[in-house]
C-alpha atoms as a PDB file:
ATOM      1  CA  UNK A   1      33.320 -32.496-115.991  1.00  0.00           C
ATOM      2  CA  UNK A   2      35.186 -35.224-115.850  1.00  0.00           C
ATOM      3  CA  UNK A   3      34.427 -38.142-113.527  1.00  0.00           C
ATOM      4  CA  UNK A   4      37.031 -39.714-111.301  1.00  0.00           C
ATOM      5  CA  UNK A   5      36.953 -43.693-110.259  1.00  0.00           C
ATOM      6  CA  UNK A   6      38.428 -44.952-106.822  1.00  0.00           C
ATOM      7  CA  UNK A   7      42.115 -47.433-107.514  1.00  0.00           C
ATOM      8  CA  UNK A   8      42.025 -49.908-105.522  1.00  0.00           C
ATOM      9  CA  UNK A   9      44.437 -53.449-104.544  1.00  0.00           C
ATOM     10  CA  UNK A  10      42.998 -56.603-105.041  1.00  0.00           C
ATOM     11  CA  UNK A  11      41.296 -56.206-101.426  1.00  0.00           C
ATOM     12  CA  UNK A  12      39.349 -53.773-102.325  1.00  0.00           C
ATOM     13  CA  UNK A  13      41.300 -51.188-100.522  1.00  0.00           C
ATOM     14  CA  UNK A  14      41.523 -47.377-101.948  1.00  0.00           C
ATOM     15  CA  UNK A  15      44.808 -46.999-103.759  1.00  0.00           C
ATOM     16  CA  UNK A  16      44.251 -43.675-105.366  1.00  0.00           C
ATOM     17  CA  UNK A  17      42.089 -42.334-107.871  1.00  0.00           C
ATOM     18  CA  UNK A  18      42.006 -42.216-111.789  1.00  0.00           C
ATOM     19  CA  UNK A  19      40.092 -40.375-114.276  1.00  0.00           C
ATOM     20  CA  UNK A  20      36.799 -43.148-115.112  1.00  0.00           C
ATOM     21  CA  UNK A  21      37.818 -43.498-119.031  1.00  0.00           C
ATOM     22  CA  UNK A  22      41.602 -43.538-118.213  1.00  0.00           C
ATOM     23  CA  UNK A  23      40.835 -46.386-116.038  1.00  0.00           C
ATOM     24  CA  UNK A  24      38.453 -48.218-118.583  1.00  0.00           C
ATOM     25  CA  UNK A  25      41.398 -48.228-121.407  1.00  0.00           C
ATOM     26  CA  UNK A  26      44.166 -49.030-119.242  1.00  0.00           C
ATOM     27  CA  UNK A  27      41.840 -52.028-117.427  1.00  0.00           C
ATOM     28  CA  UNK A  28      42.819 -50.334-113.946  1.00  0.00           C
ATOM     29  CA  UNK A  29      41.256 -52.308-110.905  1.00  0.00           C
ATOM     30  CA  UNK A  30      38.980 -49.429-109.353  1.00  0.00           C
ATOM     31  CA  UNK A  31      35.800 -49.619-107.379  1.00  0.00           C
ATOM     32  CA  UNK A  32      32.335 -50.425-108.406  1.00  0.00           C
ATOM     33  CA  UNK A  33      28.878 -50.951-107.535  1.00  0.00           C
ATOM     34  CA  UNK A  34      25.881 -53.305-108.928  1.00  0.00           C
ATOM     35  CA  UNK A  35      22.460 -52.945-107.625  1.00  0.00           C
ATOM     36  CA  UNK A  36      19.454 -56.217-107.727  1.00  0.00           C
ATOM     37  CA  UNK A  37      15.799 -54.810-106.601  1.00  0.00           C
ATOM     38  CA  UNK A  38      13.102 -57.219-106.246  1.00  0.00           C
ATOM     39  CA  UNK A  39       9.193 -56.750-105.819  1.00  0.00           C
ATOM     40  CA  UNK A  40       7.572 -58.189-103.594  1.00  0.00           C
ATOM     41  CA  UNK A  41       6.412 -61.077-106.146  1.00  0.00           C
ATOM     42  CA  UNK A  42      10.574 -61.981-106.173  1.00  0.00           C
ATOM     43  CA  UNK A  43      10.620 -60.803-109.509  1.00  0.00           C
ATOM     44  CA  UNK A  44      14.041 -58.501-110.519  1.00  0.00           C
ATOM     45  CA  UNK A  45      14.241 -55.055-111.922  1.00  0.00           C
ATOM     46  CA  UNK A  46      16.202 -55.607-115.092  1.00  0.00           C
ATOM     47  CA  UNK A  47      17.216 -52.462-117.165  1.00  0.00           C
ATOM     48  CA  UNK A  48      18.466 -52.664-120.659  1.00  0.00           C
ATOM     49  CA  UNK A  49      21.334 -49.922-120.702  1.00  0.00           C
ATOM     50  CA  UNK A  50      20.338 -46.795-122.897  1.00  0.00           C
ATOM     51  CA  UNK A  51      22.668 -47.923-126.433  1.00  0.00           C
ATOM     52  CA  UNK A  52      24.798 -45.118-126.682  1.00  0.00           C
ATOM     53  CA  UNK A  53      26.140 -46.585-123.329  1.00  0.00           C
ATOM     54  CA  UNK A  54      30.034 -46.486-123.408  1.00  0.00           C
ATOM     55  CA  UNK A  55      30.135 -50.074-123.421  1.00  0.00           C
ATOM     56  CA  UNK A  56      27.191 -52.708-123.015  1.00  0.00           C
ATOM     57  CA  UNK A  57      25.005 -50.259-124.832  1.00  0.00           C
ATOM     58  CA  UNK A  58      21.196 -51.910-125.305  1.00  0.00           C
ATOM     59  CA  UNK A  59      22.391 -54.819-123.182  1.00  0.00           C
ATOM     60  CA  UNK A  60      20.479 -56.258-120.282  1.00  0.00           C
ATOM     61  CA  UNK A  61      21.798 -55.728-116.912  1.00  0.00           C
ATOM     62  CA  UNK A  62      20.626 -55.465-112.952  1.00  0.00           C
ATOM     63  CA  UNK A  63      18.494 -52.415-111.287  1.00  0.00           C
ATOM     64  CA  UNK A  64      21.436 -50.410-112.042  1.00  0.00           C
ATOM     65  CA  UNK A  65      25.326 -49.838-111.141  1.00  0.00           C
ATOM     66  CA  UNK A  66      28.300 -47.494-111.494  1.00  0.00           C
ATOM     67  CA  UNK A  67      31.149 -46.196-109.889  1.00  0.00           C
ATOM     68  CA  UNK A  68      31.305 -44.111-106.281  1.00  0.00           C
ATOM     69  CA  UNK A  69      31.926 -40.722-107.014  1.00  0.00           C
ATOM     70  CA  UNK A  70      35.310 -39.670-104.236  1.00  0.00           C
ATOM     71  CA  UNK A  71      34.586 -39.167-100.738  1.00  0.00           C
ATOM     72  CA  UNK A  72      31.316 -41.155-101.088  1.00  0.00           C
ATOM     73  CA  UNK A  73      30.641 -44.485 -99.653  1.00  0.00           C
ATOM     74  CA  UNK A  74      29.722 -47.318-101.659  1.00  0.00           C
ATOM     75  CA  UNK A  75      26.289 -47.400 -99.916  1.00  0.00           C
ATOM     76  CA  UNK A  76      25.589 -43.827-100.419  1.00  0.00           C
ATOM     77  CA  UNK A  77      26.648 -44.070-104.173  1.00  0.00           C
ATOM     78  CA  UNK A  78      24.168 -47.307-104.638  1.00  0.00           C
ATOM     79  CA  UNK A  79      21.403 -45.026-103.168  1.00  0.00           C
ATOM     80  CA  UNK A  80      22.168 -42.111-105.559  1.00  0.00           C
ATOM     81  CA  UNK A  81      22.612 -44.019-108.542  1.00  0.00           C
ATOM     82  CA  UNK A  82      19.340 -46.406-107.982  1.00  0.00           C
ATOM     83  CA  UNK A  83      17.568 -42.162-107.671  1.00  0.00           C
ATOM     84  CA  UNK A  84      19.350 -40.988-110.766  1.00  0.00           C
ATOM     85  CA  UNK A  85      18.759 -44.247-112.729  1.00  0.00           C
ATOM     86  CA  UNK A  86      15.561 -45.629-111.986  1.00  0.00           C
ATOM     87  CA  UNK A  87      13.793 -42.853-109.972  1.00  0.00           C
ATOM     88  CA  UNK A  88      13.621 -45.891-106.748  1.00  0.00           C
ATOM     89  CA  UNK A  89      14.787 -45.325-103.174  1.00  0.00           C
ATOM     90  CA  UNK A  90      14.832 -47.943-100.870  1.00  0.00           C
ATOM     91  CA  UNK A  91      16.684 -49.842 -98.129  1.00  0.00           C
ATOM     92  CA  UNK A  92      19.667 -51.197-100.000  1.00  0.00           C
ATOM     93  CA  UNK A  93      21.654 -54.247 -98.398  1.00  0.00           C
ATOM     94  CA  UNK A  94      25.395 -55.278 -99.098  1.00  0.00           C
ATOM     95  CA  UNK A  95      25.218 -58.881-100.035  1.00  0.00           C
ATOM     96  CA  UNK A  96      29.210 -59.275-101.135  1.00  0.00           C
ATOM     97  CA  UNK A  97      31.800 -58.174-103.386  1.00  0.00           C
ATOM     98  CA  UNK A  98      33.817 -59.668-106.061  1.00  0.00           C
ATOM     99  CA  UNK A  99      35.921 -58.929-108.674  1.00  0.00           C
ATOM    100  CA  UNK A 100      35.500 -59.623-112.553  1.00  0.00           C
ATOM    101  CA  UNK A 101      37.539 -58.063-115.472  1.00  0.00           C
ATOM    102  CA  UNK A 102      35.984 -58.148-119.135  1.00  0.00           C
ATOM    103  CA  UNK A 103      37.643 -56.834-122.318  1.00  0.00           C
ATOM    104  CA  UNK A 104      34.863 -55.132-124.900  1.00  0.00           C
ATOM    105  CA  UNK A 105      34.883 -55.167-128.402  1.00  0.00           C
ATOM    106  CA  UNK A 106      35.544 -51.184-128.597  1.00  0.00           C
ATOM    107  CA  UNK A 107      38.768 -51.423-126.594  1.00  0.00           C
ATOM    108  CA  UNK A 108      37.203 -51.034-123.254  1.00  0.00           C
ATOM    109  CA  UNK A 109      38.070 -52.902-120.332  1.00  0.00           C
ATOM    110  CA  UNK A 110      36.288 -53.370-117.557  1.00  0.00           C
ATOM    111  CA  UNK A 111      38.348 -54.428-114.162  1.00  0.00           C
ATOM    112  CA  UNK A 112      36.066 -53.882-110.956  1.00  0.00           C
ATOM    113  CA  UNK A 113      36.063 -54.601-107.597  1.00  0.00           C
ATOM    114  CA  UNK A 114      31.989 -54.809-107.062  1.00  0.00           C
ATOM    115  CA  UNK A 115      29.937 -53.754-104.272  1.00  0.00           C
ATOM    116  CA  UNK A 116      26.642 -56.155-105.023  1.00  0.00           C
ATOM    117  CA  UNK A 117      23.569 -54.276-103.396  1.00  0.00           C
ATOM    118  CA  UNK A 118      20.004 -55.700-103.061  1.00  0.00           C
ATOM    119  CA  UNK A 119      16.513 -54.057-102.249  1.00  0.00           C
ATOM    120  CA  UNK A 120      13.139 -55.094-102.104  1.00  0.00           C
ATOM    121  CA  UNK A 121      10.550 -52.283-103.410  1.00  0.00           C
ATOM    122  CA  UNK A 122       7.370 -52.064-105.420  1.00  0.00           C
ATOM    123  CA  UNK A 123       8.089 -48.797-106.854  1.00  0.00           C
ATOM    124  CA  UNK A 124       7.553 -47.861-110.038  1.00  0.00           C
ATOM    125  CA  UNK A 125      10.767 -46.813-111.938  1.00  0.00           C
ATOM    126  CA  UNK A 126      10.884 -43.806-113.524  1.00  0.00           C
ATOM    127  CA  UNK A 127      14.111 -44.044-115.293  1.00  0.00           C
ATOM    128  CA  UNK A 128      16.511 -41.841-116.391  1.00  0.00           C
ATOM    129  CA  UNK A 129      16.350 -42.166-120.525  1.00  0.00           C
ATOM    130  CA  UNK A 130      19.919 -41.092-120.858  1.00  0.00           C
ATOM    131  CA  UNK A 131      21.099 -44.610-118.597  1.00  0.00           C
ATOM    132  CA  UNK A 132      18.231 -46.607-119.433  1.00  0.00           C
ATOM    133  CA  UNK A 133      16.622 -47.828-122.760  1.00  0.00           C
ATOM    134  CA  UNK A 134      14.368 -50.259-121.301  1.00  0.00           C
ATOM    135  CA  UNK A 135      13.051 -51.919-118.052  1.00  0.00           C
ATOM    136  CA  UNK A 136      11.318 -55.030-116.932  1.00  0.00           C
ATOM    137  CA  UNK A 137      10.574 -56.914-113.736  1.00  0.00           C
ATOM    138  CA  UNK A 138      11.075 -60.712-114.559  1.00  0.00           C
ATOM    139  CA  UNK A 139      10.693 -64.047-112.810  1.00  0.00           C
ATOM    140  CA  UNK A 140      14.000 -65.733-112.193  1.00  0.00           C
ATOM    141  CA  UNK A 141      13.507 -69.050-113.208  1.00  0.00           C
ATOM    142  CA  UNK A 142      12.447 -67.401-116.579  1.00  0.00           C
ATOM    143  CA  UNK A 143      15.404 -64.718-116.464  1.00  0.00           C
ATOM    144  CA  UNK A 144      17.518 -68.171-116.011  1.00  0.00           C
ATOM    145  CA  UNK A 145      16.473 -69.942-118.950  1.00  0.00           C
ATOM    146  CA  UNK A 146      17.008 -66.707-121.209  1.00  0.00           C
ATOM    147  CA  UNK A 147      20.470 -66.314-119.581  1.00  0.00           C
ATOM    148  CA  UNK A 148      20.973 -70.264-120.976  1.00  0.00           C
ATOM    149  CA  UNK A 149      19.077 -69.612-124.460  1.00  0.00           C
ATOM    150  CA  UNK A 150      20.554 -65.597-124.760  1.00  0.00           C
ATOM    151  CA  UNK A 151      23.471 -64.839-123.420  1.00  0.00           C
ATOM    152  CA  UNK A 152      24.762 -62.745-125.910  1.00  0.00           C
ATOM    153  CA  UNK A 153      21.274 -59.895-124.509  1.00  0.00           C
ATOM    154  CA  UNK A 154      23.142 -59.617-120.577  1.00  0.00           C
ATOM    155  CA  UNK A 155      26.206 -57.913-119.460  1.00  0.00           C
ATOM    156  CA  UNK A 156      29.399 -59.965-118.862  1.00  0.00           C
ATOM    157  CA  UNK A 157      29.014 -59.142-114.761  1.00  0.00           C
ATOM    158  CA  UNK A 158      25.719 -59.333-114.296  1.00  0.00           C
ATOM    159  CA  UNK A 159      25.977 -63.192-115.412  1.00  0.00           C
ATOM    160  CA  UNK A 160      28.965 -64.029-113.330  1.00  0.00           C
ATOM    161  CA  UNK A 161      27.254 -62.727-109.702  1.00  0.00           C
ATOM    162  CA  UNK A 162      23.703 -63.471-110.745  1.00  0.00           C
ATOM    163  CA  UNK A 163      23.789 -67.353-108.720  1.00  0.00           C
ATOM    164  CA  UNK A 164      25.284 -65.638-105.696  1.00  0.00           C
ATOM    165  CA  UNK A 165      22.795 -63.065-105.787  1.00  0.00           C
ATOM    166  CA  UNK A 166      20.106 -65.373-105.957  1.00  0.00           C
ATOM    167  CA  UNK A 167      21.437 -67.849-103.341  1.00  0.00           C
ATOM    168  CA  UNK A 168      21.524 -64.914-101.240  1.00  0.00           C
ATOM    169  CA  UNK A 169      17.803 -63.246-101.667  1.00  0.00           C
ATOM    170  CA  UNK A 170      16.213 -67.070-100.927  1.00  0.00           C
ATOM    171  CA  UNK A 171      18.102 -67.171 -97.626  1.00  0.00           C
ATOM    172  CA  UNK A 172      16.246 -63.533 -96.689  1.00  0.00           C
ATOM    173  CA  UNK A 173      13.048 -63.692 -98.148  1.00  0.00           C
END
């Protein structure tokens, strides 16, 4: 079955709907979601997407994040995806959005208008193998230095909202 991503303007606001590959190769602005769990120690949940990924394949990357499926709200979709992903529910708060647009070496373009979620759970992840090749929980200040030393290992959004993410869980915790 094919999967369908929400079109929207560069408000976020629904526009229409596209097929989710059509909208990767044309670079179509559509509607996304990135998730951020931390423990209770204020380390992150990283996952290192499973490498036959359609892009960013054995890259390094947030708790997880996709696309809402149509008639779902973003919040509901960042609940289901954080199940199907990482096996983890938990109380999931919108921090901000933003938009970023990446062009990948295979041709695939990446042009989202991001929903950035954040949790706090000591759960363990049981993650789905067929999303997920890897996960970790790391400290920040170490996840910042490898970000400065590595670059290259971490998706191209995850490093542009990481700061505000950050910013954000020291004003809450």
């Amino acid at each position: 079955m094919k999967e369908s991503v929400m079109i929207v303007n560069a408000s976020g606001g629904a526009i229409g709907t596209m097929d989710k590959m059509a909208a990767h190769r044309s670079g179509t602005l559509h509607r996304a979601f990135s998730v951020f769990i931390f423990n209770s120690k204020g380390q992150l949940l990283l996952q290192q997407r499973a490498l036959d990924k359609y892009h960013s394949g054995g890259l390094w990357t947030n708790t997880c994040c996709s696309h809402p499926r149509l008639g779902e709200s973003t919040s509901d979709a960042a609940h289901r995806r954080l199940q199907e992903e990482m096996g983890i529910n938990c109380e999931l708060t919108e921090l901000f959005q933003f938009s970023y647009r990446h062009e990948f070496e295979n041709g695939l373009i990446e042009n989202e208008y991001d929903h950035v979620f954040m949790g706090i759970s000591d759960e363990l992840p049981l993650p789905n193998p067929d999303e997920v090749g890897d996960f970790r929980y790391i400290d920040t200040d170490l996840l910042l230095f490898e970000l400065l030393e590595q670059p290259n290992k971490y998706t191209p959004w995850f490093k542009i909202c990481l700061e505000q993410v950050l910013e954000m869980y020291y004003k809450v915790v």
